[in-house]
N, C-alpha and C. Protein backbone atom coordinates (compact mmCIF):
# COMPACT_ATOMS: atom_id res chain seq x y z
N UNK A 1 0.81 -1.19 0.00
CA UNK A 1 0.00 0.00 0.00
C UNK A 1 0.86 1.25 0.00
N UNK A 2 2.55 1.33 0.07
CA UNK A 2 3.10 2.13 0.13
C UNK A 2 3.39 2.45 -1.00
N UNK A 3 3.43 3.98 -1.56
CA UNK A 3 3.32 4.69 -2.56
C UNK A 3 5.12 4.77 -2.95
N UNK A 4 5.83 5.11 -1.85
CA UNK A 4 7.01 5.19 -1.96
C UNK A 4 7.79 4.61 -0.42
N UNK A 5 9.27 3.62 -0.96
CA UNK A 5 9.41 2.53 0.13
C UNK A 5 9.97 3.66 1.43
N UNK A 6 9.51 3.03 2.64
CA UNK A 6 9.71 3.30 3.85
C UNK A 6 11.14 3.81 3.79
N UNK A 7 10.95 5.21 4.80
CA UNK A 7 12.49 5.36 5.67
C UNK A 7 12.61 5.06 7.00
N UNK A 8 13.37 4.53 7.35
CA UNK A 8 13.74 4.22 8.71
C UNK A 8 15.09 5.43 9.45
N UNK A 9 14.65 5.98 10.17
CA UNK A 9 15.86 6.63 11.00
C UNK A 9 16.22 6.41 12.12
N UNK A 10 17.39 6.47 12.66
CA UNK A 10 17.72 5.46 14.03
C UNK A 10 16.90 6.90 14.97
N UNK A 11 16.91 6.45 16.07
CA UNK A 11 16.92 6.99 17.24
C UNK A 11 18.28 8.14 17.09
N UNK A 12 17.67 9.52 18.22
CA UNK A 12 18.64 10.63 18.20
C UNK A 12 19.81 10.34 19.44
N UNK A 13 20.87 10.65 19.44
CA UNK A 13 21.99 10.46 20.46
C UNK A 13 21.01 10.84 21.35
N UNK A 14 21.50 10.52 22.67
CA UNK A 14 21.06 11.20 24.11
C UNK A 14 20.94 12.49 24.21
N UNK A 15 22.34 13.33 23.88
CA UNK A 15 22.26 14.68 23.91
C UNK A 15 20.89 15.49 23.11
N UNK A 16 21.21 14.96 21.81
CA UNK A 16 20.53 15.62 20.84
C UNK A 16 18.78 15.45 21.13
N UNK A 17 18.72 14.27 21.28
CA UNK A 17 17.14 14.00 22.12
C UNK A 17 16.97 14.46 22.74
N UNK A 18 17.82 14.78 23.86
CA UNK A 18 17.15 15.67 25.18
C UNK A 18 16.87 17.31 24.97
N UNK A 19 18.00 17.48 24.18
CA UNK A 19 17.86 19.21 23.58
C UNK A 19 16.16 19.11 22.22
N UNK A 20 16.25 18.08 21.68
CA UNK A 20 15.06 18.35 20.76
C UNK A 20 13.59 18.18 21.93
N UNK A 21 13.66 17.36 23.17
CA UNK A 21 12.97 17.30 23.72
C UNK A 21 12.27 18.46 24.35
N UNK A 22 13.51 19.24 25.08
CA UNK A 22 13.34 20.92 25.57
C UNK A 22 12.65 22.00 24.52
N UNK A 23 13.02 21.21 23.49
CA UNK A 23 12.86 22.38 22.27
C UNK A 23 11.55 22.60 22.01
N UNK A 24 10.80 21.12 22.41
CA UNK A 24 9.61 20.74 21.68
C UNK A 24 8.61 21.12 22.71
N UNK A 25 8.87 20.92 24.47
CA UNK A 25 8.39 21.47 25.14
C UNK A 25 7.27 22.36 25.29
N UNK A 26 6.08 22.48 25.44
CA UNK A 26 5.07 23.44 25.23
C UNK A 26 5.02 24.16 23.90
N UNK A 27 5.83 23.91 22.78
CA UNK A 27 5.46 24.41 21.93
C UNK A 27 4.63 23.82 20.62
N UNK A 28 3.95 25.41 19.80
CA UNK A 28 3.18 24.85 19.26
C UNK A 28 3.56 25.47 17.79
N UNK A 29 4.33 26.06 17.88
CA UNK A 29 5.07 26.59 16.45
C UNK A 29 6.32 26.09 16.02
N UNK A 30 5.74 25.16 14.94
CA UNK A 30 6.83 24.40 14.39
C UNK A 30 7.00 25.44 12.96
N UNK A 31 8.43 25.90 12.67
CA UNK A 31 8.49 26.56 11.52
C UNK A 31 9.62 26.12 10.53
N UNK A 32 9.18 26.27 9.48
CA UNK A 32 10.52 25.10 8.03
C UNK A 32 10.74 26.20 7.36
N UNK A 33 12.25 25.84 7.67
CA UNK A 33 12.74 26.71 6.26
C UNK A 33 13.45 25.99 5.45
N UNK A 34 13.24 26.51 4.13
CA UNK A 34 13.85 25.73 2.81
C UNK A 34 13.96 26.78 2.32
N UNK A 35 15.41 26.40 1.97
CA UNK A 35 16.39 26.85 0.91
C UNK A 35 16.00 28.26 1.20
N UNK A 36 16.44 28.77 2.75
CA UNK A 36 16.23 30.14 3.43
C UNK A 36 14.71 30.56 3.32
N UNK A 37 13.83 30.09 2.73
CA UNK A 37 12.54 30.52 2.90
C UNK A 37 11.62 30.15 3.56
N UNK A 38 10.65 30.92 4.42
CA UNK A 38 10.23 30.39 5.49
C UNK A 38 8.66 30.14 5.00
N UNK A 39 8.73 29.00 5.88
CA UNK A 39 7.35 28.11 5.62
C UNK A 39 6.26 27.78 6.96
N UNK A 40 5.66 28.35 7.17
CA UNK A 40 4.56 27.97 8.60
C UNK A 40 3.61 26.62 7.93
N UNK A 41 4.16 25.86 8.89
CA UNK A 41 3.27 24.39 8.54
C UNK A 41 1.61 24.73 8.56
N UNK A 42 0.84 24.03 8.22
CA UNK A 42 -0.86 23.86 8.42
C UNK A 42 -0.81 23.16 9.63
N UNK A 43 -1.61 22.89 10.20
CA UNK A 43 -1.69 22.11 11.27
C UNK A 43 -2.06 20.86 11.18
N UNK A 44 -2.11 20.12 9.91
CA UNK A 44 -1.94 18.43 10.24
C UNK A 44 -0.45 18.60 9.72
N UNK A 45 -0.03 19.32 8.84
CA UNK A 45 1.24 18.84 8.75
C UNK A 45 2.18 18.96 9.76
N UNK A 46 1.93 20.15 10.78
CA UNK A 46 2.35 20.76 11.69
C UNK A 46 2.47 19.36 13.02
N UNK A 47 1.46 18.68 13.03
CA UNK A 47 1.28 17.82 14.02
C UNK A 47 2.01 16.46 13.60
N UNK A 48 2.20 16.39 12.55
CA UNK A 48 2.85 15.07 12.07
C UNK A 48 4.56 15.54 12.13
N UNK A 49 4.77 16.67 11.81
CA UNK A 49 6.32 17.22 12.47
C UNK A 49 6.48 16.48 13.84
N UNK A 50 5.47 17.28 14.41
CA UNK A 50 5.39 17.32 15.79
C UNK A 50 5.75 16.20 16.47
N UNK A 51 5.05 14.78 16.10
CA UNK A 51 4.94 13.88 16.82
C UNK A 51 6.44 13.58 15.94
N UNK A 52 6.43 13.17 15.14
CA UNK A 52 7.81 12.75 14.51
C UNK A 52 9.02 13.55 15.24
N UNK A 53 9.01 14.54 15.25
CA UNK A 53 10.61 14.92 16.54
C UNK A 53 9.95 14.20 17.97
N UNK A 54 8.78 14.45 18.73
CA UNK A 54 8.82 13.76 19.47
C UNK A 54 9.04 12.64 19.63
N UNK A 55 8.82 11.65 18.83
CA UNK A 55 9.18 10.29 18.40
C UNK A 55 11.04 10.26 18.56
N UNK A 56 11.76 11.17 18.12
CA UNK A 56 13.20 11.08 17.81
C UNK A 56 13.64 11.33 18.97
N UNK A 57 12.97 12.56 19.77
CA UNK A 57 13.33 13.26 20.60
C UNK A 57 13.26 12.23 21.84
N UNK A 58 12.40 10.79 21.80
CA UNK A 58 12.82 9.85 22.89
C UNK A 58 13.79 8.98 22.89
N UNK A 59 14.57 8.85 21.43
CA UNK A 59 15.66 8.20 21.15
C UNK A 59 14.61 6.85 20.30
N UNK A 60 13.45 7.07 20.08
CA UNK A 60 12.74 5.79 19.22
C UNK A 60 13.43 5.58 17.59
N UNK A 61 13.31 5.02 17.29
CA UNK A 61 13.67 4.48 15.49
C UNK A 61 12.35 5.12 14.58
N UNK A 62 12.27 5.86 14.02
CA UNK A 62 11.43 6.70 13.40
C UNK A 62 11.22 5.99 11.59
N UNK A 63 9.71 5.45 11.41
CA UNK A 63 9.92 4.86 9.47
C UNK A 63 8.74 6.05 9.22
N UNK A 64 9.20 6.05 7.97
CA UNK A 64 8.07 7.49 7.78
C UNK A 64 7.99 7.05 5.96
N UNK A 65 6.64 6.82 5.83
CA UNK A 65 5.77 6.03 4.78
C UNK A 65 4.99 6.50 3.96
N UNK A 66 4.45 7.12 2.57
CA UNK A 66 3.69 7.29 2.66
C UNK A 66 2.35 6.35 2.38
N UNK A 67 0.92 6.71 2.42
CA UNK A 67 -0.09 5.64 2.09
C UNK A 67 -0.84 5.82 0.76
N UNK A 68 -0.93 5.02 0.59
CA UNK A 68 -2.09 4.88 -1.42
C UNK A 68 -3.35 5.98 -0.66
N UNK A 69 -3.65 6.58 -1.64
CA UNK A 69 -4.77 7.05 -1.66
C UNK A 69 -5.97 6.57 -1.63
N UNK A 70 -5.92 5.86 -2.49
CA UNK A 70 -7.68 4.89 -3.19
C UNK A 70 -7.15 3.54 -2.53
N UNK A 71 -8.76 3.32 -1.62
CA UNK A 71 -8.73 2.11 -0.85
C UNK A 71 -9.66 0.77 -1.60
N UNK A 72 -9.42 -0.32 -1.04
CA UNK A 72 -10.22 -1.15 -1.27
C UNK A 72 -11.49 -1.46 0.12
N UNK A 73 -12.34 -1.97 -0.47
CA UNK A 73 -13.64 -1.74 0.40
C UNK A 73 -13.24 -2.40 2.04
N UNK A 74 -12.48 -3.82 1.89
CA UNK A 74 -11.50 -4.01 3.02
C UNK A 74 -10.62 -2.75 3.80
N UNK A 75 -10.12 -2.07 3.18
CA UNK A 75 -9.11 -1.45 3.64
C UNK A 75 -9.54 -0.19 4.66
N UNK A 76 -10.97 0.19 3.72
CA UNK A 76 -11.60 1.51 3.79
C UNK A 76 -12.74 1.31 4.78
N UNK A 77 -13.20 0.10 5.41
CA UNK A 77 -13.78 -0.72 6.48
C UNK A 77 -12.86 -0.32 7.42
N UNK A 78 -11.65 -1.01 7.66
CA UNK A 78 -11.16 -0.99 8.77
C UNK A 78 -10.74 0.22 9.10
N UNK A 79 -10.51 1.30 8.36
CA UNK A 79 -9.64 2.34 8.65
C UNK A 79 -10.96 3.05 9.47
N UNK A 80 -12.23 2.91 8.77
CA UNK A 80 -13.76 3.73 9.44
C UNK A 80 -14.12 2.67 10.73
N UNK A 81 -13.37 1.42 10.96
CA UNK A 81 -13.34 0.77 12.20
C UNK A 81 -14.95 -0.11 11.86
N UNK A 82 -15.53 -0.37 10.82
CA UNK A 82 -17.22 -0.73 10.63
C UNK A 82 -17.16 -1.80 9.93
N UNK A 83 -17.82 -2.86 9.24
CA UNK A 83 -17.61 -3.94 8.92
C UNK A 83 -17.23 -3.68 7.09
N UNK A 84 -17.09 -4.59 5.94
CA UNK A 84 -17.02 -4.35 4.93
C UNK A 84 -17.98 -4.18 4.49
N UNK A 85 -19.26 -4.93 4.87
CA UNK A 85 -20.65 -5.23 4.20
C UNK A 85 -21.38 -3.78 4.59
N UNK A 86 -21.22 -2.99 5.44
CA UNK A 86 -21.95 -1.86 6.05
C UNK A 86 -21.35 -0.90 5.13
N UNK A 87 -19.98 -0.56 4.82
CA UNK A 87 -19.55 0.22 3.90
C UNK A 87 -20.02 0.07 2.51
N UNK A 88 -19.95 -1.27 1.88
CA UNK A 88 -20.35 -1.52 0.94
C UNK A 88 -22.20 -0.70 1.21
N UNK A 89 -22.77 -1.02 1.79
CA UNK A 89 -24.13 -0.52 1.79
C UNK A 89 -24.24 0.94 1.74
N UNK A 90 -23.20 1.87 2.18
CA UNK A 90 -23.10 3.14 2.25
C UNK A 90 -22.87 3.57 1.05
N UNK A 91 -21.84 2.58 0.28
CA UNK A 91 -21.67 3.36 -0.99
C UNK A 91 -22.53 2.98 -1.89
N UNK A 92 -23.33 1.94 -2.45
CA UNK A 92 -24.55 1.95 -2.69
C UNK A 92 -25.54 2.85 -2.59
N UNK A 93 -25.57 3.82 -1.51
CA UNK A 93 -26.79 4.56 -1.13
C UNK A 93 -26.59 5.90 -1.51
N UNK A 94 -25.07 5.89 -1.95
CA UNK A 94 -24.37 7.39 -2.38
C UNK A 94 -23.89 8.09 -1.13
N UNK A 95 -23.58 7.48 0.09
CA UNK A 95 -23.20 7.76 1.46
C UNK A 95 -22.20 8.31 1.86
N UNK A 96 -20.95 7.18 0.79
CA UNK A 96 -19.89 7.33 0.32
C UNK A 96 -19.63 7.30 -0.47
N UNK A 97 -18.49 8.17 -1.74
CA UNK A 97 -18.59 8.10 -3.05
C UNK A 97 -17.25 6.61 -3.26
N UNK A 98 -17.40 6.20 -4.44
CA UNK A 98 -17.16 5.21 -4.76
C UNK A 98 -16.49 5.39 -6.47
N UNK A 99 -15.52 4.21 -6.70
CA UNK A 99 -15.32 4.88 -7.97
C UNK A 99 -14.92 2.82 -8.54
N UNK A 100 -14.77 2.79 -9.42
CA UNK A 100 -14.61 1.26 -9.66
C UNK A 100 -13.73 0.80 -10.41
N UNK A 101 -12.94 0.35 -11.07
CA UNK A 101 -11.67 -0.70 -11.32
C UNK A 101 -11.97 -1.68 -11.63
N UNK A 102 -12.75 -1.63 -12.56
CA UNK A 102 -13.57 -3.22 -13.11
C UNK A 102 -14.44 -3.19 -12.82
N UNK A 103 -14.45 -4.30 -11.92
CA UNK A 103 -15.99 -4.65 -10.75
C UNK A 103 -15.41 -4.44 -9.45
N UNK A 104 -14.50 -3.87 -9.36
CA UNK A 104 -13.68 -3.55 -8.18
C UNK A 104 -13.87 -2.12 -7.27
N UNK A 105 -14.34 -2.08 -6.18
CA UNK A 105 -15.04 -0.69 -5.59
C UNK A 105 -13.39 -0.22 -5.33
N UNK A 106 -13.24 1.17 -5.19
CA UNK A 106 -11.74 1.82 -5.03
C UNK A 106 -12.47 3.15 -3.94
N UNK A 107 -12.46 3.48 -2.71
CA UNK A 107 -13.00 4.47 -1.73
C UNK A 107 -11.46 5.48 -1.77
N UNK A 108 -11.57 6.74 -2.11
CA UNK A 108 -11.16 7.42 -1.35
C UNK A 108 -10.62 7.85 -0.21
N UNK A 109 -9.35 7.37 0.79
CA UNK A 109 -8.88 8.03 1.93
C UNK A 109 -9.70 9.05 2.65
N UNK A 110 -9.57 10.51 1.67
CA UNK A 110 -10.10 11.56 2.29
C UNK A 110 -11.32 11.29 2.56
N UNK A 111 -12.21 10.27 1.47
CA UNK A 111 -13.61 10.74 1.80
C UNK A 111 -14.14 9.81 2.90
N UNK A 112 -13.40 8.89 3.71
CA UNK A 112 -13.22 8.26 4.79
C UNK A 112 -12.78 8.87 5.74
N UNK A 113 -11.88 9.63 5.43
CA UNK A 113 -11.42 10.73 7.01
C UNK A 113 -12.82 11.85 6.49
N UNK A 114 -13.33 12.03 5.81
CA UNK A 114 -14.25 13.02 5.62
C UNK A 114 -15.28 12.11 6.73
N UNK A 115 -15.89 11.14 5.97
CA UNK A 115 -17.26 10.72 6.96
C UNK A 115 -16.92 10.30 8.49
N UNK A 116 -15.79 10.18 8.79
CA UNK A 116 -15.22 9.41 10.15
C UNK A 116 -15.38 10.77 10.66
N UNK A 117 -14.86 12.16 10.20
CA UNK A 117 -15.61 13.50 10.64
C UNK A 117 -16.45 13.60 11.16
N UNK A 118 -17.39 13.38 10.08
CA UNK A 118 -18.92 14.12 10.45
C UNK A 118 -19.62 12.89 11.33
N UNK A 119 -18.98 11.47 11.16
CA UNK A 119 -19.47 11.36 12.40
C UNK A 119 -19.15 11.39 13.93
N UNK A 120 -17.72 12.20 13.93
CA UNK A 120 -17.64 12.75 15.50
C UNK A 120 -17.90 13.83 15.52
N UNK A 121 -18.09 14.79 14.30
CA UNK A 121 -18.81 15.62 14.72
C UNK A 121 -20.45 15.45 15.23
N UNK A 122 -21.53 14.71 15.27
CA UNK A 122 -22.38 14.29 15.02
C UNK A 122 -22.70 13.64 16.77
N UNK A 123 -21.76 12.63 16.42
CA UNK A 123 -21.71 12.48 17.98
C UNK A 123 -21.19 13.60 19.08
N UNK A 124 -20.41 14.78 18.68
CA UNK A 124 -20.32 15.58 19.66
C UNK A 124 -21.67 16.51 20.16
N UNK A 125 -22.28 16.34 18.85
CA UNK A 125 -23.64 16.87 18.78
C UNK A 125 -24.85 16.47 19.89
N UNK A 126 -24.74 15.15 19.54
CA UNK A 126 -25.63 13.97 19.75
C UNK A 126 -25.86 14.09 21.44
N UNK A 127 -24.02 14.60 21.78
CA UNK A 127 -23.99 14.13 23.56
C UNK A 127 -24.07 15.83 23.97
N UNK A 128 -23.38 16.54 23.53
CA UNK A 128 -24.43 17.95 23.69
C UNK A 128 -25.55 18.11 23.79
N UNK A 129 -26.30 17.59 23.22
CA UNK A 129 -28.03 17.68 23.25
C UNK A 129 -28.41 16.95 24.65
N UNK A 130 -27.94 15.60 25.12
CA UNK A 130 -27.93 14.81 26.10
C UNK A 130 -27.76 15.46 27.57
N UNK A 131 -26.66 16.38 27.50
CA UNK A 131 -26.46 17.64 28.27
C UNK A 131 -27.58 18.59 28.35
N UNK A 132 -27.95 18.97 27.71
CA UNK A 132 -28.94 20.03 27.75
C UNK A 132 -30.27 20.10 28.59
N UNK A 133 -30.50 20.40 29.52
CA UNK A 133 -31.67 20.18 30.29
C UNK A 133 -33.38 19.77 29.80
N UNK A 134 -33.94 19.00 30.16
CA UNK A 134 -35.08 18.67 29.49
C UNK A 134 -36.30 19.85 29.69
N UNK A 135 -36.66 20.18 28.66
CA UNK A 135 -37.44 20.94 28.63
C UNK A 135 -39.02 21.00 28.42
């Protein structure tokens, strides 16, 4: 499923871990510069920095991967945590969009982190209302 093969990086010396550790400390501004020009991350990319020096910054072995885009109805099940047959029924209903490869269903990543969204947003909803005094 990897688009391009894995890197593996060892763990940071002691020193250098402990100084990236301090560094990382309460902060929330991670900033890149390339080739002298400065770049303010978005905030998923910002957070995937993030955890990745933290990751180094404990002296862990760091592989950094990327993933296929277009899933198979297996793949795109487990990642939404729901069975295959329930997904399959969603995209049927136009729930989830769907695109095909023969006779082969191909789901979208995003549009899986899209509906895995709206349904915590939904449920944040759901238990807000639950809160709310009966009226």
């Amino acid at each position: 499923m990897a688009l391009i093969a894995p890197r593996a990086t060892a763990g940071l010396p002691a020193d250098a871990a402990r100084n990236l550790a301090q560094s990382l400390q309460d902060s929330n501004d991670i900033t890149v510069f390339v080739d002298g020009t400065v770049h303010r991350l978005p905030d998923q990319a910002r957070d995937a920095v993030v955890d990745l020096l933290a990751r180094l910054s404990r002296g862990e072995t760091v592989t950094v991967s990327s993933v296929e885009e277009m899933l198979t109805t297996s793949q795109a099940a487990e990642l939404a945590g729901i069975s295959h047959t329930y997904l399959r029924n969603m995209t049927d209903r136009g729930e989830i969009p769907v695109e095909y490869r023969g006779t082969h269903r191909r789901i979208r990543q995003a549009a899986i982190m899209a509906w895995l969204e709206t349904q915590k947003r939904q449920q944040g909803e759901a238990d807000a209302g639950d809160d709310a005094p009966a009226g």
